[in-house]
Protein backbone atom coordinates (compact mmCIF):
# COMPACT_ATOMS: atom_id res chain seq x y z
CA UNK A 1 0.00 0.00 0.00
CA UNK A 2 2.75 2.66 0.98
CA UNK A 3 4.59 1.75 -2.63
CA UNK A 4 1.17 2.01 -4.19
CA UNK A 5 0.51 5.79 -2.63
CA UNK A 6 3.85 6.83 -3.79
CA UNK A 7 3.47 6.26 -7.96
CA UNK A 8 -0.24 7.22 -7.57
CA UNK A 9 1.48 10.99 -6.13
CA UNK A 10 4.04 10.41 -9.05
CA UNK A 11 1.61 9.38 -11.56
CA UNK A 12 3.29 8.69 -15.02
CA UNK A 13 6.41 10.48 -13.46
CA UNK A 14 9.77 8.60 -14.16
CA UNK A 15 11.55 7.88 -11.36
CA UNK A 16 14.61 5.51 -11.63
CA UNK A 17 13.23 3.00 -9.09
CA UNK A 18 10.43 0.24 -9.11
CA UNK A 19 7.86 0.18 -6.77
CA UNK A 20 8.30 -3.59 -5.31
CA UNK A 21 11.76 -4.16 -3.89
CA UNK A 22 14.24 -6.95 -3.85
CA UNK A 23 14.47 -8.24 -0.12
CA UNK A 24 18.10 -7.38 0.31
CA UNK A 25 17.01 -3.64 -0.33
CA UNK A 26 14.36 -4.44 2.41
CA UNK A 27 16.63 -5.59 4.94
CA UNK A 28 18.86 -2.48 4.05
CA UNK A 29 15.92 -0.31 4.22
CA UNK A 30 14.45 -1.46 7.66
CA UNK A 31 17.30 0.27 9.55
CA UNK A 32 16.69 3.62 8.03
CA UNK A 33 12.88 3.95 8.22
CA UNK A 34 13.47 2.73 12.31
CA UNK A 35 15.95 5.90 12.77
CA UNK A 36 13.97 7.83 10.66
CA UNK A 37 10.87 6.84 13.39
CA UNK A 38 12.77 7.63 16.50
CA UNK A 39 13.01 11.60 15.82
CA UNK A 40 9.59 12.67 17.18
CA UNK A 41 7.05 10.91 19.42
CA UNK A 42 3.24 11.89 19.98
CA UNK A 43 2.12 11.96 23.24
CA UNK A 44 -1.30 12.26 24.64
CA UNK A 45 -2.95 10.53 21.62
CA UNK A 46 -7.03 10.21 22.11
CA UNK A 47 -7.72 6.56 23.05
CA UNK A 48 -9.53 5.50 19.63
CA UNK A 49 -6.65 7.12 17.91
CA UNK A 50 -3.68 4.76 19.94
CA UNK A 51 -5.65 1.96 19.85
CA UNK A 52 -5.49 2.44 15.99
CA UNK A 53 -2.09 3.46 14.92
CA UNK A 54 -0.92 0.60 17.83
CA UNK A 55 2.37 2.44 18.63
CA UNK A 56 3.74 6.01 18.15
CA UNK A 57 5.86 5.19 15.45
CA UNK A 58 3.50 4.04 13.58
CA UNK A 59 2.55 7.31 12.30
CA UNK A 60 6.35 8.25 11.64
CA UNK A 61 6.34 4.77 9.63
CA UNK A 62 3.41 5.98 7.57
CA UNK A 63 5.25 9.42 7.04
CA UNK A 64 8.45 7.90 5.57
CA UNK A 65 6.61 6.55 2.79
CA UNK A 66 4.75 9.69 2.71
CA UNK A 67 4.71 13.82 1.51
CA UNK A 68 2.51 14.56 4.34
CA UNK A 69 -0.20 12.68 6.35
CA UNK A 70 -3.63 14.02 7.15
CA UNK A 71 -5.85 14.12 10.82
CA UNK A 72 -9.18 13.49 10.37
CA UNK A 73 -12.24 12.37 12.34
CA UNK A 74 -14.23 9.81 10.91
CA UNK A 75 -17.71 8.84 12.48
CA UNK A 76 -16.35 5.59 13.42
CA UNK A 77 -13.07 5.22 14.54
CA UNK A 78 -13.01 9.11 15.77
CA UNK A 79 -9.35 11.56 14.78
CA UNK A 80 -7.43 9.47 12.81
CA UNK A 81 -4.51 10.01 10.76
CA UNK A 82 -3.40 8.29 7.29
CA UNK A 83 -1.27 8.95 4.49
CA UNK A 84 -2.41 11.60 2.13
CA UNK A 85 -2.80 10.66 -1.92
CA UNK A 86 -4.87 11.12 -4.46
CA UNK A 87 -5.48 14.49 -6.71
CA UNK A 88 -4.84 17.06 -4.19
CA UNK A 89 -6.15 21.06 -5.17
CA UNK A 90 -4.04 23.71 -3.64
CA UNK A 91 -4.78 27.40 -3.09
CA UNK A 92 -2.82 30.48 -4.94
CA UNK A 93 0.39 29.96 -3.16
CA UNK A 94 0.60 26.12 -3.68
CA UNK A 95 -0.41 24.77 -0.40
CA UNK A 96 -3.10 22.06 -0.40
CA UNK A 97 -6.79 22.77 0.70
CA UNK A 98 -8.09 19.13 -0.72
CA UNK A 99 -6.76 15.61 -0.13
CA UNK A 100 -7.61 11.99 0.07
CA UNK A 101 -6.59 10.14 2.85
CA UNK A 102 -5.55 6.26 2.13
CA UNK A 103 -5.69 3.01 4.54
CA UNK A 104 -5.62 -0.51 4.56
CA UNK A 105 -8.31 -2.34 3.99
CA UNK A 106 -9.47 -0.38 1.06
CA UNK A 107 -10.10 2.55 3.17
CA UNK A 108 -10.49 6.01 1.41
CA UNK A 109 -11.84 9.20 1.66
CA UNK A 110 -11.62 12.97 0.57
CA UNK A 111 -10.92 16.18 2.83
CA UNK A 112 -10.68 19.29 3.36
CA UNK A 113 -8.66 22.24 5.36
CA UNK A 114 -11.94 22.79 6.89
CA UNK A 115 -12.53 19.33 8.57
CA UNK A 116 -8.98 18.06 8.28
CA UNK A 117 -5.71 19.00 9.24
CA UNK A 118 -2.63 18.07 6.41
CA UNK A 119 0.78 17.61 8.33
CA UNK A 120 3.42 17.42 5.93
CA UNK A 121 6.93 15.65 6.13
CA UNK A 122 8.96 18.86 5.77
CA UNK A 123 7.99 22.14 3.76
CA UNK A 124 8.67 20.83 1.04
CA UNK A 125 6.32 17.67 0.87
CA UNK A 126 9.16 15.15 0.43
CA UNK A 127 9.05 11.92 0.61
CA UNK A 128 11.70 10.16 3.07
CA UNK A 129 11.47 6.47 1.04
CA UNK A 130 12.88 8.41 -2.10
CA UNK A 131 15.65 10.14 -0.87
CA UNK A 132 16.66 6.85 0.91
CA UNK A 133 16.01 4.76 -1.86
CA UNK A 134 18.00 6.90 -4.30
CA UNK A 135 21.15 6.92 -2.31
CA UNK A 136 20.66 3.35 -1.02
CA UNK A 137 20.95 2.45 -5.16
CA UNK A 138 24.82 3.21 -4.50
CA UNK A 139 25.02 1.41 -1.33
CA UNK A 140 23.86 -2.12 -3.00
CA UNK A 141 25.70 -1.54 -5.99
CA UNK A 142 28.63 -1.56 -3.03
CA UNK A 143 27.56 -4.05 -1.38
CA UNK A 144 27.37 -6.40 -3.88
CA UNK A 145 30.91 -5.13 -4.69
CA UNK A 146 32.42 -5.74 -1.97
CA UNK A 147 31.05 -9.19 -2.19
CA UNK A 148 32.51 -9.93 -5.19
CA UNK A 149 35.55 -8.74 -4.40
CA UNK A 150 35.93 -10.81 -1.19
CA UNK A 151 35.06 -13.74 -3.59
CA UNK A 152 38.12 -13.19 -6.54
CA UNK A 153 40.45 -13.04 -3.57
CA UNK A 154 39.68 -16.80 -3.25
CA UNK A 155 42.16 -18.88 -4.65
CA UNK A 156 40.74 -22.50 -5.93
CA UNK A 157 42.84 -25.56 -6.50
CA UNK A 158 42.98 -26.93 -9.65
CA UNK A 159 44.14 -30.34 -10.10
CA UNK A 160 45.74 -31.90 -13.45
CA UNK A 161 44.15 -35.42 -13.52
CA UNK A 162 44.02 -38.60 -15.65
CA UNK A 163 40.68 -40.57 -16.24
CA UNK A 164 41.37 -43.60 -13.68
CA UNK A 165 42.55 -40.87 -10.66
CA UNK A 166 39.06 -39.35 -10.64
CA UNK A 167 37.97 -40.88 -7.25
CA UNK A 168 41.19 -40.74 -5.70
CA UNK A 169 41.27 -37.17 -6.50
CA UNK A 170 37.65 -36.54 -4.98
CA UNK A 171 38.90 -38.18 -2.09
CA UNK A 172 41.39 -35.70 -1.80
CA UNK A 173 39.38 -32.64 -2.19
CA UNK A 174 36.52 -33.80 0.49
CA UNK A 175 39.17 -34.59 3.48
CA UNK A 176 41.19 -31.11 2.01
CA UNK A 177 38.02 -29.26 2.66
CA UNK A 178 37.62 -30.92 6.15
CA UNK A 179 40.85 -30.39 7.06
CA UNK A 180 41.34 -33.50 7.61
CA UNK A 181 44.87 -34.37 9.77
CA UNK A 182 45.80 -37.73 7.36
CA UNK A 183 45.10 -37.87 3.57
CA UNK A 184 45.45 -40.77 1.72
CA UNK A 185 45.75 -40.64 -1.46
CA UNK A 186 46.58 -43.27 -4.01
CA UNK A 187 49.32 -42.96 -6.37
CA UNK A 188 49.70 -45.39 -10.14
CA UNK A 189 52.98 -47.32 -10.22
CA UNK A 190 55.54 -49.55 -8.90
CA UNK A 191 56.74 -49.59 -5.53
CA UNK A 192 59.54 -47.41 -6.76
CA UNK A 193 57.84 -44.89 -9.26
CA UNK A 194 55.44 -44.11 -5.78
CA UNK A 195 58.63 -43.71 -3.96
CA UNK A 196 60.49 -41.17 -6.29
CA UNK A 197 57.14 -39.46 -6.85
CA UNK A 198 56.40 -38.85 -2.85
CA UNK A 199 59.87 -37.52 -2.61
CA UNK A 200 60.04 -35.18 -5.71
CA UNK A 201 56.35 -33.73 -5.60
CA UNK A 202 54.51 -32.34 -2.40
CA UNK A 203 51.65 -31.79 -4.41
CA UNK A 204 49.54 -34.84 -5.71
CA UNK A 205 47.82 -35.12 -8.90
CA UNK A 206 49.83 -31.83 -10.36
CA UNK A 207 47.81 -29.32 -8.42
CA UNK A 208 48.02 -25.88 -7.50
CA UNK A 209 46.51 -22.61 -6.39
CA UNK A 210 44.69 -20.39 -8.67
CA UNK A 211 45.40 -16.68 -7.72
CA UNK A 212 43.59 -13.90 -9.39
CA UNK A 213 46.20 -11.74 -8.17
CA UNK A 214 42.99 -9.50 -7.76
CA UNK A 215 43.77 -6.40 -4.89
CA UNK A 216 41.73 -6.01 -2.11
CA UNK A 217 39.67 -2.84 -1.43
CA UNK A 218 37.24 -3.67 0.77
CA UNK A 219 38.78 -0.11 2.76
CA UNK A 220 37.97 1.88 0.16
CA UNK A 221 34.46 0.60 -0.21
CA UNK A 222 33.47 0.98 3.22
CA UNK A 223 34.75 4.83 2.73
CA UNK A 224 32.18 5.05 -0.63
CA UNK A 225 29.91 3.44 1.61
CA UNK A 226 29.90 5.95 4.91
CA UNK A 227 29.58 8.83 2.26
CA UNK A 228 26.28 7.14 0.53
CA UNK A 229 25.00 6.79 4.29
CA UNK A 230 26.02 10.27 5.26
CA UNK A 231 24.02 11.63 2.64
CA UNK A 232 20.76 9.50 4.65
CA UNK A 233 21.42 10.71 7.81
CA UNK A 234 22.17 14.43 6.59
CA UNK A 235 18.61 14.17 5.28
CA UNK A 236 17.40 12.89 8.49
CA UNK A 237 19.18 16.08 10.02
CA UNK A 238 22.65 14.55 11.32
CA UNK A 239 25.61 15.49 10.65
CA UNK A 240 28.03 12.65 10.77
CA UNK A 241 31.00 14.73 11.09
CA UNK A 242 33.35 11.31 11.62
CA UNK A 243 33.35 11.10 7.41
CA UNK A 244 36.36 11.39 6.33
CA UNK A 245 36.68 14.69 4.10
CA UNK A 246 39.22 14.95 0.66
CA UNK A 247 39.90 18.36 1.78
CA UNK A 248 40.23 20.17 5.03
CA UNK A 249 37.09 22.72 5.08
CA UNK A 250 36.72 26.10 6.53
CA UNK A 251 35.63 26.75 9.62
CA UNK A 252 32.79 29.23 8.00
CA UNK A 253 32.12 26.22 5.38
CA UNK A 254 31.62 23.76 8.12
CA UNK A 255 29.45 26.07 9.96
CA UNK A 256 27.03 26.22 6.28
CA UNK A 257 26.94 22.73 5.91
CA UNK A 258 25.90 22.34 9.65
CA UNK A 259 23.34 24.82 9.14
CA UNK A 260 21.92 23.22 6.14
CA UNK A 261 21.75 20.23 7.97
CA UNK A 262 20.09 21.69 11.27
CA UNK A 263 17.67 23.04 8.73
CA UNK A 264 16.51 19.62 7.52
CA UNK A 265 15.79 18.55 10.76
CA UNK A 266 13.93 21.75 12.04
CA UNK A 267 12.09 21.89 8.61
CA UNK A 268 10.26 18.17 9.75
CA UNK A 269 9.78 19.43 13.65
CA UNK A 270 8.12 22.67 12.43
CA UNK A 271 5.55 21.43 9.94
CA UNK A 272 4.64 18.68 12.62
CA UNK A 273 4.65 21.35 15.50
CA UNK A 274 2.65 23.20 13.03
CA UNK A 275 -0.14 20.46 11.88
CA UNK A 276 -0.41 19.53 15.87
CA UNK A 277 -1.24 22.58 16.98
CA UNK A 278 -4.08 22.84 14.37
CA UNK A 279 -5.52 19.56 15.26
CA UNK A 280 -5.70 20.67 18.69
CA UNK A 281 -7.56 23.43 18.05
CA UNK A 282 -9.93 21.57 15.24
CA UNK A 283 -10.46 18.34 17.40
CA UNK A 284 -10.24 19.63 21.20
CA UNK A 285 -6.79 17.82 21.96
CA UNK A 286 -4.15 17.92 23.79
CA UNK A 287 -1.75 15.79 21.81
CA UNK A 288 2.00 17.14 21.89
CA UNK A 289 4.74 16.26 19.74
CA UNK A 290 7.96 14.97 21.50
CA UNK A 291 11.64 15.99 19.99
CA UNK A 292 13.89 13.01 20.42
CA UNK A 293 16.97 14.02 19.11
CA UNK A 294 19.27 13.16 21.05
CA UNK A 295 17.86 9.34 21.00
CA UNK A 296 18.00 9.81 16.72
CA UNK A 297 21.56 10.92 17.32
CA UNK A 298 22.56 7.80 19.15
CA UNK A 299 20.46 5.62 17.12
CA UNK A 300 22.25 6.96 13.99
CA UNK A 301 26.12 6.12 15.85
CA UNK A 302 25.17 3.27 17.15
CA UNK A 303 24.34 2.51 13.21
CA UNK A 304 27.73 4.01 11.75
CA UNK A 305 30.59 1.86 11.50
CA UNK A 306 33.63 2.35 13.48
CA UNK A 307 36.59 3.29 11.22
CA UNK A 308 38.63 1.50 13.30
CA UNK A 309 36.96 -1.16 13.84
CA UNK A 310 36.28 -1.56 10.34
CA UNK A 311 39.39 -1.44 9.27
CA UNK A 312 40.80 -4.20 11.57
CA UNK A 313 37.88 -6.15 10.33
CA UNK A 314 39.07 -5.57 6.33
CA UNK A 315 42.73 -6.60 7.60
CA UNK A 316 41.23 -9.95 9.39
CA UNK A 317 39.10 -10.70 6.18
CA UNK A 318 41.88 -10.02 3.99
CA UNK A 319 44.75 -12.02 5.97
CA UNK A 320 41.85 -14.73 6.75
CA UNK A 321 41.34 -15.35 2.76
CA UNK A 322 45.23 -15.59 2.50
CA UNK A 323 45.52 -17.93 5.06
CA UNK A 324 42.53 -20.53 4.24
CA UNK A 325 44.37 -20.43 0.34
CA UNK A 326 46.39 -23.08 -0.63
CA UNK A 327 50.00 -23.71 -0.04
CA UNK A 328 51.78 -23.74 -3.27
């Protein structure tokens, strides 16, 4: 339903990204929409409305995949709030003054700014799932990457063998594999052709180590990587400031960026303070909308990875794959 509301906003709109996503793009993707949902929390919601939306978070889930959600009261489940699609109409300076509001469930139904109160994302309308998805494009291509990278730095035996050594040889390669502490292997011959060939080769049936001679750079992945993330979280309104930069900034161009950044965070906290304080007034609330940003911030480092630590990791993967090769 959520992919759904986005393409019927979009319409015949091409954007670079289908609607139903792989599951590795899901797993990726469940991370960022629970950071994105631990920046505000509603408190004091009406009874029918919690025992609706379940949790809290639940409407910040609905918002990611979302321009703007919409509180309404309907005549039975009382002040509700859902996702906002549909043909909206707008007054002379743009902002909406008629929406549809979409559920589960086939639910449906059309507003207005005189029974219903439109809380957007950010002043701009945007919607968190694109801006996500279009830098999380980068991070899979990455991933997958890094994956094959790790992969070419394997480095297969190959084995020269005649017909009547086939078993002998798959003998070989099922104890090799379970590092076995004897091998037996079977060698064609006299007594004394076994004898000279134990002695002059301490590899058996010709064999040897395939290297791809392929270099590592699982380091400077990871870098590509925190800078694809960054771009998330400076969305969000973080600033990792722990990204490596190519060139020493400013003090005054630090200060911009920070600003910018503050901005996108204070952008989403105004149009919700905003939209709250309307449906107060409309509804006869008292529903107040909690900042949590310093639980965001230490949701997003707890997510980062540790230079450090990823580093030493690279070096262990790296010195692992030389180690488990074989000995030529």
């Amino acid at each position: 339903m959520y992919f759904d509301n986005i393409f019927a906003i979009f319409g015949s709109q091409n954007y670079p990204y289908r609607p139903n996503i792989d599951i590795d793009e899901w797993l990726f993707l469940q991370k960022y929409i629970d950071i994105f949902c631990s920046r505000f929390e509603y408190e004091n919601l009406p009874e029918q409305t919690q025992r609706i939306v379940g949790f809290n978070s639940q409407l910040e889930v609905m918002m990611f995949f979302s321009p703007a959600l919409a509180w309404f009261e309907d005549d039975k489940l009382g002040l509700q709030c859902l996702p906002v699609t549909g043909q909206w109409k707008f007054n002379i300076t743009g902002f909406p003054t008629e929406w549809t509001v979409v559920g589960f469930n086939n639910y449906r139904k059309d507003y207005t700014e005189y029974n219903s109160v439109i809380m957007p994302n950010d002043a701009f309308f945007s919607i968190p799932f694109l801006h996500v998805m279009y830098n999380m494009k980068y991070i899979m291509e990455l991933d997958k990457t890094h994956l094959q990278n790790i992969r070419r730095q394997r480095q297969p035996l190959i084995m020269e063998i005649d017909e009547d050594e086939k078993k002998s040889a798959e003998t070989f390669v099922r104890q090799l594999s379970e590092f076995s502490d004897y091998i037996k292997i079977r060698i064609r011959g006299t007594a004394t052709d076994k004898k000279t060939k134990i002695l002059t080769e301490s590899r058996p049936f010709n064999s040897y180590a395939y290297d791809s001679k392929i270099e590592f750079i699982g380091d400077k992945l990871t870098t590509d990587f925190q800078v694809y993330e960054n771009r998330i979280f400076q969305y969000f309104g973080y600033n990792n400031t722990a990204i490596e930069k190519k060139e020493r900034l400013l003090v005054d161009e630090v200060n911009a960026g920070n600003e910018i950044i503050n901005s996108y965070y204070n952008s989403a906290k105004l149009a919700r303070e905003k939209a709250i304080e309307k449906v107060n007034k409309m509804f006869k609330v008292n529903i107040n909308l909690k900042d949590n940003k310093e639980e965001f911030a230490k949701n997003v480092q707890g997510s980062l990875f540790n230079r450090q630590n990823v580093e030493e990791s690279n070096s262990t993967v790296q010195h692992g794959l030389q180690n488990n090769s074989v000995n030529r």
